[in-house]
Protein backbone atom coordinates (compact mmCIF):
# COMPACT_ATOMS: atom_id res chain seq x y z
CA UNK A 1 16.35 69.55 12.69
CA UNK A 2 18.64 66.01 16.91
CA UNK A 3 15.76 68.29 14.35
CA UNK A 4 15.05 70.55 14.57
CA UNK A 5 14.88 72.15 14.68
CA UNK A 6 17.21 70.28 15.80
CA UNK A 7 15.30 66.71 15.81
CA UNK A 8 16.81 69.47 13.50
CA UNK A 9 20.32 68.20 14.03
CA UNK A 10 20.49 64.48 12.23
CA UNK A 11 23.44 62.87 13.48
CA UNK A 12 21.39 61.66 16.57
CA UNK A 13 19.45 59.31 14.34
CA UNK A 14 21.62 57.36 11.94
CA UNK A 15 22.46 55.55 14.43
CA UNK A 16 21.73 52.03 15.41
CA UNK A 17 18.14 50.70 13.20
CA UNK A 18 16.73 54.51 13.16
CA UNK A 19 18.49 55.79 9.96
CA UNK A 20 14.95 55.87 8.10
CA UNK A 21 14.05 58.79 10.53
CA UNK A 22 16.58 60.91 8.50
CA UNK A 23 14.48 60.86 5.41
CA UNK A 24 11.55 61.67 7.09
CA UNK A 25 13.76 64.89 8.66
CA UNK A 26 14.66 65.34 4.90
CA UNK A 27 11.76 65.40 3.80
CA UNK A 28 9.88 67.74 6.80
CA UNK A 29 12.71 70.54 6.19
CA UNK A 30 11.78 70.27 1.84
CA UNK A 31 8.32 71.00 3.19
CA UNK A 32 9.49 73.79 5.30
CA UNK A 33 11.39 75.30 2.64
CA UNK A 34 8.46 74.97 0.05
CA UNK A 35 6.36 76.56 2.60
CA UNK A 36 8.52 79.30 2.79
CA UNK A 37 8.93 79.86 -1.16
CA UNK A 38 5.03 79.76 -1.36
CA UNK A 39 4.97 82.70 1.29
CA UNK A 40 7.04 84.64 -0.89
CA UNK A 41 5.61 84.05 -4.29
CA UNK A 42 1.97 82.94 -3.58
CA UNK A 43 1.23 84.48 -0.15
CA UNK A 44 -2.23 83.41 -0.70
CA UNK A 45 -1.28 79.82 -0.62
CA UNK A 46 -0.64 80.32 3.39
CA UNK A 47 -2.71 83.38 4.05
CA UNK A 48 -6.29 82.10 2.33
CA UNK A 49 -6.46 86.29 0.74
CA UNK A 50 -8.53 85.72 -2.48
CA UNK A 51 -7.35 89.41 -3.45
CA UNK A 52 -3.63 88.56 -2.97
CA UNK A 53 -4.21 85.09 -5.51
CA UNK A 54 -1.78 84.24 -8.32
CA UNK A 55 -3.90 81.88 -9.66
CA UNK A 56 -7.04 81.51 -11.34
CA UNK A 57 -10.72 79.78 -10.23
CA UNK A 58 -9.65 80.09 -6.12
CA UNK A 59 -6.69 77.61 -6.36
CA UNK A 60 -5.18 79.31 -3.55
CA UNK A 61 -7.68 79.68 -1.29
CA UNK A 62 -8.93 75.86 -1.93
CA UNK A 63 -5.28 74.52 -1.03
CA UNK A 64 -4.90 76.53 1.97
CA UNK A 65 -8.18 75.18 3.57
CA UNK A 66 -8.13 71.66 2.23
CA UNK A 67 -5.69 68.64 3.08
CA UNK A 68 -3.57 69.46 0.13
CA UNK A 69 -2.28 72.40 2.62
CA UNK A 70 -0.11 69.83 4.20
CA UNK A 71 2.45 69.55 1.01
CA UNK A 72 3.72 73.46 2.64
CA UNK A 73 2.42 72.79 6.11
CA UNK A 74 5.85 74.46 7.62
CA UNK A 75 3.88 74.62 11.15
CA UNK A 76 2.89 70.78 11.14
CA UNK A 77 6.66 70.29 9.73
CA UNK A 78 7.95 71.94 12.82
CA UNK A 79 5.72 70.03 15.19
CA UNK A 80 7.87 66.46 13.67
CA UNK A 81 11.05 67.92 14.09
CA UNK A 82 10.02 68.23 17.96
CA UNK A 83 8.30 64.85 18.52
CA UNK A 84 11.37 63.73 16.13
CA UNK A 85 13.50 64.77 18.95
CA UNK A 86 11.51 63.37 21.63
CA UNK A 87 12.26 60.32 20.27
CA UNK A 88 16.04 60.23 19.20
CA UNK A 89 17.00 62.08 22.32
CA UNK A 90 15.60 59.24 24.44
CA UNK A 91 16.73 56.37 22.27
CA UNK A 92 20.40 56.15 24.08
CA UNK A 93 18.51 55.84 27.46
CA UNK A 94 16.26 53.75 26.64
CA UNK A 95 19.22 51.35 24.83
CA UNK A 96 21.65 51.69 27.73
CA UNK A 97 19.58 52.24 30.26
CA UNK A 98 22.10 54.63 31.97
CA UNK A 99 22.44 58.12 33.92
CA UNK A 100 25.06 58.43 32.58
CA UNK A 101 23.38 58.23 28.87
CA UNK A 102 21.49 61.44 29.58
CA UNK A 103 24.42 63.34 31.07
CA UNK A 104 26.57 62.94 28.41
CA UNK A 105 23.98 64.54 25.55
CA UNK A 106 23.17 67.24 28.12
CA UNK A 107 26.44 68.30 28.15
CA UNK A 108 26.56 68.06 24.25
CA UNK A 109 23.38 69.62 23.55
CA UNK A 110 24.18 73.61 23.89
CA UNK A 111 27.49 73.58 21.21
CA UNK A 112 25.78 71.06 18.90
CA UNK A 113 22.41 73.15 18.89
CA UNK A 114 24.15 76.37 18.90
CA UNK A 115 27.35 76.32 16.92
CA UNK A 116 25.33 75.85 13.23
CA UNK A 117 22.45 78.22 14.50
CA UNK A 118 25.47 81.05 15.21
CA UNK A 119 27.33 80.43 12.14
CA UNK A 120 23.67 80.50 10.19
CA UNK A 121 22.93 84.36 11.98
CA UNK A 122 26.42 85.30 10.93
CA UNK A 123 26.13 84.34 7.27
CA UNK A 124 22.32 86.21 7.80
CA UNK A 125 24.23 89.11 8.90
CA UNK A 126 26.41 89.48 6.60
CA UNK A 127 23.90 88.95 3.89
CA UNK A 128 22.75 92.43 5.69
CA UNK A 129 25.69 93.98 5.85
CA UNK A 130 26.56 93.89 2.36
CA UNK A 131 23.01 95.04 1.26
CA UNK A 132 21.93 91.49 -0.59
CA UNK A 133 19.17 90.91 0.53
CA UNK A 134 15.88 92.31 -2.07
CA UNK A 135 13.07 90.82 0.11
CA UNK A 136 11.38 94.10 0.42
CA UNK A 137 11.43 94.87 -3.47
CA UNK A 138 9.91 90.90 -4.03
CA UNK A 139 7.33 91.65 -1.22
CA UNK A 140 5.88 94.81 -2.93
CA UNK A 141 5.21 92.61 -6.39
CA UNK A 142 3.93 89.62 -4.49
CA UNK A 143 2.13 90.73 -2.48
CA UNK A 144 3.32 89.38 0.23
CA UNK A 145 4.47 92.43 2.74
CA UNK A 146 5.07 90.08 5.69
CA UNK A 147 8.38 88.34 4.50
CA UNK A 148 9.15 91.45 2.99
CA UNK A 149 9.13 93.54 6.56
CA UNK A 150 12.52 91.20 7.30
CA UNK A 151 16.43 92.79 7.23
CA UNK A 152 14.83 96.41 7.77
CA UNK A 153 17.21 98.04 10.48
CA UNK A 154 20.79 96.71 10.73
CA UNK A 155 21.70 96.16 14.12
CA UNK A 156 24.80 97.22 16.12
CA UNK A 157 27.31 95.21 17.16
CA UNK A 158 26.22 95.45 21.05
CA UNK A 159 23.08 94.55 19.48
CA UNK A 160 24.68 91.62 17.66
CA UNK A 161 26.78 90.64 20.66
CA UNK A 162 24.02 90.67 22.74
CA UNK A 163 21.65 88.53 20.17
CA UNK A 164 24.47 85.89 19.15
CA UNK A 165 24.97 84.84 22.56
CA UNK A 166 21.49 85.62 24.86
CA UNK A 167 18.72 86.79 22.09
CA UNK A 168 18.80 83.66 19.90
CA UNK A 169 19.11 80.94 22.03
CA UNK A 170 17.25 81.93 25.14
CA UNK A 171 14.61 83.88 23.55
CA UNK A 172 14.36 83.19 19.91
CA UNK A 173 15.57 86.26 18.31
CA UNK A 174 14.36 85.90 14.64
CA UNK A 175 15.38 89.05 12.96
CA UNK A 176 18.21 86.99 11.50
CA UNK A 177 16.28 84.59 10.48
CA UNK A 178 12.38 84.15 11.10
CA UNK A 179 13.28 79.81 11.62
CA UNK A 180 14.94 80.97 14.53
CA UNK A 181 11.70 81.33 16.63
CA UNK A 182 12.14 77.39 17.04
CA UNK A 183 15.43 76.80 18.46
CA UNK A 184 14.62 78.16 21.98
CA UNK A 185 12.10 75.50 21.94
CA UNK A 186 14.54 72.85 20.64
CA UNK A 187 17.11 73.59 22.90
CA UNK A 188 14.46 73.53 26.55
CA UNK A 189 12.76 71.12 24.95
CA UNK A 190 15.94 68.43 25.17
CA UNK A 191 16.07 69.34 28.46
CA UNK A 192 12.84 68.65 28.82
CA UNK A 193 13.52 65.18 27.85
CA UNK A 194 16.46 64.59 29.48
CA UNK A 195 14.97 65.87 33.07
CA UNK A 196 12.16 63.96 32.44
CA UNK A 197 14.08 60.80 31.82
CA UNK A 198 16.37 61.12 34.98
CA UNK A 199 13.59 61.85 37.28
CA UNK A 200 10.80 59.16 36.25
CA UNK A 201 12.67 56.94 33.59
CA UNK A 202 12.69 53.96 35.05
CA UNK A 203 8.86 54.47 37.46
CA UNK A 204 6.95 51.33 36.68
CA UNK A 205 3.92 53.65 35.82
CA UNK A 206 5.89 56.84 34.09
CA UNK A 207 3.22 57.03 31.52
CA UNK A 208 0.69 58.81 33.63
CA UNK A 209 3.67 61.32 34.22
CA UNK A 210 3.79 61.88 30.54
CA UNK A 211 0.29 62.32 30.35
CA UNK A 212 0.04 64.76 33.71
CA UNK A 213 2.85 66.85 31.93
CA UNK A 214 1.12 67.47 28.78
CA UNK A 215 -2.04 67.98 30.60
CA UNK A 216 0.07 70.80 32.80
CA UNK A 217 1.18 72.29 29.44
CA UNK A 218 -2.32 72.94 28.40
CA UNK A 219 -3.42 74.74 31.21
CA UNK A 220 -0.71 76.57 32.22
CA UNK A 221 1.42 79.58 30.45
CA UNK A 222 4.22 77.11 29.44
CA UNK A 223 4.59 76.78 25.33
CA UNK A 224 3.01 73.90 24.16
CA UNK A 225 5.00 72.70 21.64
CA UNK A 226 6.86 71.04 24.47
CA UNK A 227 4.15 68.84 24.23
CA UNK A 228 5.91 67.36 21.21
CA UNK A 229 9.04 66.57 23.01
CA UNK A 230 7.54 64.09 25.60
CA UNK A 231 5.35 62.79 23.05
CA UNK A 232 8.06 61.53 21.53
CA UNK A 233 10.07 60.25 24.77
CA UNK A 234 6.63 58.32 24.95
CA UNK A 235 6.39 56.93 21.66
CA UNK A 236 9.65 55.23 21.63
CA UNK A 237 9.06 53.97 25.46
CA UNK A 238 6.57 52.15 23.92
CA UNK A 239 8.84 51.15 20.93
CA UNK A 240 11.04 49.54 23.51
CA UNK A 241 9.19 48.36 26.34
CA UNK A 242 5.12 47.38 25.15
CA UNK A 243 4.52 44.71 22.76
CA UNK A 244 1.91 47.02 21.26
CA UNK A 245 4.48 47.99 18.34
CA UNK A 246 5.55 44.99 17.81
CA UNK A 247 2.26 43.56 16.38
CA UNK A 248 2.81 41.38 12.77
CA UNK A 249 0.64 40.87 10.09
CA UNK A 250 -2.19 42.18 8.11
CA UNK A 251 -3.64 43.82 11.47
CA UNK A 252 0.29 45.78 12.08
CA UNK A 253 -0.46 47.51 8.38
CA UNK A 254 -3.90 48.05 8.93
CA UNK A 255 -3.76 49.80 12.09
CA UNK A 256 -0.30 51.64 10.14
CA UNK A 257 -2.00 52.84 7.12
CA UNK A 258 -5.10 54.58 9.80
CA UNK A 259 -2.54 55.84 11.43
CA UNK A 260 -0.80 57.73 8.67
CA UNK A 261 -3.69 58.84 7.30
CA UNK A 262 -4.68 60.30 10.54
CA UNK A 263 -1.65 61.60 10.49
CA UNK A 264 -1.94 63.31 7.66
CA UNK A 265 -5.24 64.77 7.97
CA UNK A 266 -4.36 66.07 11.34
CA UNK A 267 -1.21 67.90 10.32
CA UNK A 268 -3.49 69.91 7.27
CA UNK A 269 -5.46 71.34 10.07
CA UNK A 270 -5.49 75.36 7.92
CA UNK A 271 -3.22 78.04 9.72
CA UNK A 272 -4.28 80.42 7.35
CA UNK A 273 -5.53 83.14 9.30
CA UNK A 274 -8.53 84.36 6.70
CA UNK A 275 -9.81 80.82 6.28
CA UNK A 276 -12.81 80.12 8.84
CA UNK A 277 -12.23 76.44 9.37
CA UNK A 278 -15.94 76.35 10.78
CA UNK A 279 -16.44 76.05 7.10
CA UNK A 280 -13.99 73.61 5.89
CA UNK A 281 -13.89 69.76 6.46
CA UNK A 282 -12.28 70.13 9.84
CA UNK A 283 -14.67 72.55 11.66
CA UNK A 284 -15.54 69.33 14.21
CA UNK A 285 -11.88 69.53 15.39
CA UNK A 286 -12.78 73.70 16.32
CA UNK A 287 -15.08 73.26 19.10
CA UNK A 288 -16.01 76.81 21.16
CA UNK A 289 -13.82 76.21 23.93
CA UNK A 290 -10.79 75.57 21.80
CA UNK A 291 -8.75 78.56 20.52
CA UNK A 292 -7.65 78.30 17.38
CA UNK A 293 -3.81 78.65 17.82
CA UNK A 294 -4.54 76.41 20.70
CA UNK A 295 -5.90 74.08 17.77
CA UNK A 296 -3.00 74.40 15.69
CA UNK A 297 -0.51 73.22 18.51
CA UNK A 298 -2.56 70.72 19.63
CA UNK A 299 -3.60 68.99 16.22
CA UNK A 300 -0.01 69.20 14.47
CA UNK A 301 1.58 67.95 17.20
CA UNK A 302 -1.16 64.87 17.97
CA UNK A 303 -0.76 64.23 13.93
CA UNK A 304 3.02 64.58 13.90
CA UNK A 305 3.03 61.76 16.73
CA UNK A 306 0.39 59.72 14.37
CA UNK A 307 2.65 59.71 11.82
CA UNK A 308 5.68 58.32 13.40
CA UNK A 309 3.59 55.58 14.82
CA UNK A 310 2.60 54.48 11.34
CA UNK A 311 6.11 54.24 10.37
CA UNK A 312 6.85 51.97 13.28
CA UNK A 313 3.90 49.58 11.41
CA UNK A 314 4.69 50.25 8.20
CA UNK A 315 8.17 48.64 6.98
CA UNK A 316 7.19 49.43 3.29
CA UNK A 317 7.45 53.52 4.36
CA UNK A 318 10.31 52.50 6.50
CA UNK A 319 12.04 51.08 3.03
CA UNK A 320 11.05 54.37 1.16
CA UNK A 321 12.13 56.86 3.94
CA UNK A 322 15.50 54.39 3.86
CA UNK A 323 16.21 55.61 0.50
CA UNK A 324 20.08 56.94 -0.10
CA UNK A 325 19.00 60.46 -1.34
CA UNK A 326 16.24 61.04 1.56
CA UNK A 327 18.66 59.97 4.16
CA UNK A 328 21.09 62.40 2.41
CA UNK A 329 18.02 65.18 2.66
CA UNK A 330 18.21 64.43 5.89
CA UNK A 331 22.18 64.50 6.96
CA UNK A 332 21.93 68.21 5.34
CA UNK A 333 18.48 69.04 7.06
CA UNK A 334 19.53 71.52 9.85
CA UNK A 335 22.13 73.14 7.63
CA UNK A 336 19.13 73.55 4.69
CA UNK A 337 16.55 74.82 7.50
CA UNK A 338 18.95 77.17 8.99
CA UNK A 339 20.22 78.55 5.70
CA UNK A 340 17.35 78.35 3.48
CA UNK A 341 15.42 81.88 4.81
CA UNK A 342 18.62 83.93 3.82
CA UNK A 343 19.08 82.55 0.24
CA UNK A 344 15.61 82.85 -0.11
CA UNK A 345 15.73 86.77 0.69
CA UNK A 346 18.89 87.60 -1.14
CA UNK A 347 19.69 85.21 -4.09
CA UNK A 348 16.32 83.63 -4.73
CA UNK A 349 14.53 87.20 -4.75
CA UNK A 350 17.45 88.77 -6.74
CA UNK A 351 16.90 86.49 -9.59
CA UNK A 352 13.27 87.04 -9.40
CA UNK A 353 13.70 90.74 -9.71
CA UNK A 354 16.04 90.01 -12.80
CA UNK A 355 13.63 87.65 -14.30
CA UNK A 356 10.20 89.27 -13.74
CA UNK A 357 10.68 91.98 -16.13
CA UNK A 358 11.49 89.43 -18.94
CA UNK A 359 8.91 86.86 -18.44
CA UNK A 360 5.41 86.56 -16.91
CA UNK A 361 4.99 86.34 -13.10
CA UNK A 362 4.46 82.41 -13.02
CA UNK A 363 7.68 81.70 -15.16
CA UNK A 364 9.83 83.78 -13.04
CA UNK A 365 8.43 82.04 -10.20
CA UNK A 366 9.58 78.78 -12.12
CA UNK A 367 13.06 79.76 -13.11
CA UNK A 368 13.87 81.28 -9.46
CA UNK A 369 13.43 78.31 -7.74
CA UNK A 370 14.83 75.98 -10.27
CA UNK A 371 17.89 78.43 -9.71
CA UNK A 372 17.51 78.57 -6.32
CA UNK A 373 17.72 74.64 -5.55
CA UNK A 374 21.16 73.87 -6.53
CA UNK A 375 22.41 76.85 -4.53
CA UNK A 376 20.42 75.83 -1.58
CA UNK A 377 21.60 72.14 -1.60
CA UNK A 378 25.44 72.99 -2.42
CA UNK A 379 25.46 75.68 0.60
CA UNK A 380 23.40 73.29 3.03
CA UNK A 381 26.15 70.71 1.93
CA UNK A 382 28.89 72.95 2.22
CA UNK A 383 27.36 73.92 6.12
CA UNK A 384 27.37 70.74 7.22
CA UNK A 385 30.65 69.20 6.44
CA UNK A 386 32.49 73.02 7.35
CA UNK A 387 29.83 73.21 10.33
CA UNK A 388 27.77 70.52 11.49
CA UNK A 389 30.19 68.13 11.58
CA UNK A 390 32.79 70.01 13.14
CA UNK A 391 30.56 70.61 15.33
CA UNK A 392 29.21 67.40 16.87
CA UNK A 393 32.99 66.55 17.61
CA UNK A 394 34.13 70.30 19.48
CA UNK A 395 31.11 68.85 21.38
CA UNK A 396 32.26 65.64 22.11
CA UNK A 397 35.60 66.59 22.87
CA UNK A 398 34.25 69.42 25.16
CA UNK A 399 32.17 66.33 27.20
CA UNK A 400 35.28 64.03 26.83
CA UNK A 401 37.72 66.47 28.49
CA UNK A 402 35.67 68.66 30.49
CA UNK A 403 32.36 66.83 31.91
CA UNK A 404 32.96 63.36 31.32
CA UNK A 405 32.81 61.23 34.90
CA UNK A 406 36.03 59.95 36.17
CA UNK A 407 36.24 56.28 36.59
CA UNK A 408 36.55 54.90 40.30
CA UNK A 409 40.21 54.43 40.86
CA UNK A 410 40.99 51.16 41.51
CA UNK A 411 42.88 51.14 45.44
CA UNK A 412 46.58 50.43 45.57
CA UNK A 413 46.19 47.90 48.39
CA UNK A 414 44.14 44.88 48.07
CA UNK A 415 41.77 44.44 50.89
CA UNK A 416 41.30 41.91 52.34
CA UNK A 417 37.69 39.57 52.46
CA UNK A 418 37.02 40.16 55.79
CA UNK A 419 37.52 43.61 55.75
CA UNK A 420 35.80 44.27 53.12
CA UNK A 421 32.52 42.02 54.46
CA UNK A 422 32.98 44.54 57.12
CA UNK A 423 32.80 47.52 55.90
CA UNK A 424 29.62 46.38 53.65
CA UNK A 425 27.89 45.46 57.42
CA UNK A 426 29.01 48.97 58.42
């Protein structure tokens, strides 16, 4: 989304010269979404099974542990959204150059995170309540049991209470909705920027504090996807303050196009958990002392960062990222990542179930999510005009009436020079 997430929310971004940030939002939460859809119909796509494969001659199983993984890397997706916030959620202080910057989107955050994420359980659990959802039924002809193991138990409503307003956003509750393991992280994580920013912004050397807080994530217990948050609050310090980015020429897209295709190799590191990488391309990038979901964090998150540098050296990907439907992916991105688990579970796998018996397995797949597209960009759009939007301004008029600062009043009696050049000895 700032992405999410939140970076999932997008209003953050369209501001000021950053609006090509949206598409690339837009186009991390399609990925998310196909990753998703490839869990339910071709498990084998994410796992690396051979005996759960759709397809013929080990398509599967090649994709999963090869670079072409990346087109449904929904891990490596998640890692942008989070150096994607990094970044926008540091670009008012680093524009202003103000306390008061940071105070005012910390007292936004909570209702703009959490309004869109409550509204998105409730429309989960209603889904629930009314019986819609057939994820079970798909899971037992796909194969894939995992997504199918979702929506099991209805909760009660102490239950519910107790989720809407502790479970999900301090903990990650995701029996509503498995995307929901991420918003605890989006939601610290701003506040990992924004603490990080008021206590060391403006230190002549704050740079080795970003890298002495990464190196504290990895060897501590703290999650280290937080790692993504100040490596974006140190990407775009450099954006404003180092000449570094600002480099022209033939040597600006050189270094760019490395970049991005670092990037990119980086963020297909395999997550499938029955694919040794020791024997796939990337095995140098597993050495012994490096666990593997260690190696996941780590390399998604270093090639998420990649990847935004390039587009700071690339205006050509700038241009395409700029373009009106992207940027329109990308206003809708949090609703569609919120919402698109639920549709997936009751609408998508209810036309599958109506379709399989009529046509072979790969042309249900086919007409289910050429079915399921429309419906999934009408309700994000529907989400984030009745939700998103809303939203951001209960939040801004909660910060303008409630927490913004009070301007000095001005005194009613003048005082005089000397008195005042007084006072200032004093």
């Amino acid at each position: 989304m700032s992405a999410v997430p939140a970076s999932l929310p997008s209003s953050t971004t369209t501001q000021h010269t950053l609006s090509y940030l949206d598409g690339l939002r837009g186009l991390a939460a399609a990925v998310v979404v196909a990753h998703h859809f490839a869990g339910f119909f071709y498990p084998a796509l994410l796992s690396g099974d051979q005996y759960s494969a759709r397809l013929g001659a080990g398509v599967e199983v090649a994709v999963a542990s090869s670079p072409a993984s990346i087109l449904l890397g929904g891990n490596f997706a998640v890692c942008l959204f989070f150096v994607l916030s990094g970044l926008v959620l540091s670009e008012k202080f680093w524009r202003a150059g103000t306390m008061e910057a940071l105070y005012s989107q910390a007292c936004r955050r909570y209702v703009r995170l959490m309004l869109p994420v409550t509204f998105a359980a409730c429309v989960a659990l209603l889904l629930w309540w009314a019986g819609a959802y057939y994820n079970t039924e798909v899971g037992e002809i796909t194969g894939a049991r995992r997504f199918g193991e979702y929506w099991a138990e209805l909760p009660g409503w102490k239950q519910v209470l107790h989720d809407l307003v502790v479970g999900i956003p301090l903990s990650g509750e995701s029996s509503y909705n498995p995307v929901f393991w991420t918003l605890t992280i989006e939601l610290f994580g701003s506040f990992v920027v924004f603490t990080l920013l008021a206590l060391f912004g403006t230190l002549r050397h704050r740079a080795v504090v970003y890298a002495v807080a990464i190196l504290v994530l990895c060897v501590s217990e703290l999650n280290f996807y937080y790692a993504g948050f100040i490596l974006g609050v140190w990407i775009n310090d450099r954006r404003h303050n180092s000449a570094s980015l600002q480099v022209s020429g033939r040597l600006r897209v050189a270094v760019g196009g490395l970049l991005l295709a670092g990037g990119l190799f980086l963020g297909s590191y395999p997550t499938a958990e029955l694919i040794r990488v020791e024997d796939t391309i990337y095995s140098f990038l597993r050495p012994e002392w490096l666990g593997n979901e260690r190696a996941i964090q780590m390399w998604h998150l270093l090639g998420a960062a990649l990847l935004l540098l390039a587009v700071f050296r690339l205006p050509t990907l700038r241009r395409l990222l700029s373009l009106r439907w992207l940027r329109g992916l990308g206003a809708i991105s949090f609703s569609l990542y919120l919402l698109h688990f639920p549709v997936l579970g009751s609408f998508s796998s209810a036309v599958f179930l109506a379709l399989q018996a009529q046509f072979t397995y790969a042309t249900s797949v086919a007409l289910t999510i050429l079915a399921s597209l429309p419906v999934l960009l009408l309700v994000s759009y529907a989400m984030y005009r009745l939700v998103d939007l809303p939203g951001i301004r209960l939040a801004q008029w909660l910060y303008d009436t409630f927490f913004r600062p009070q301007k000095p009043a001005a005194p009613l009696v003048p005082i005089p020079a000397a008195s005042a050049a007084e006072a200032l000895r004093s």
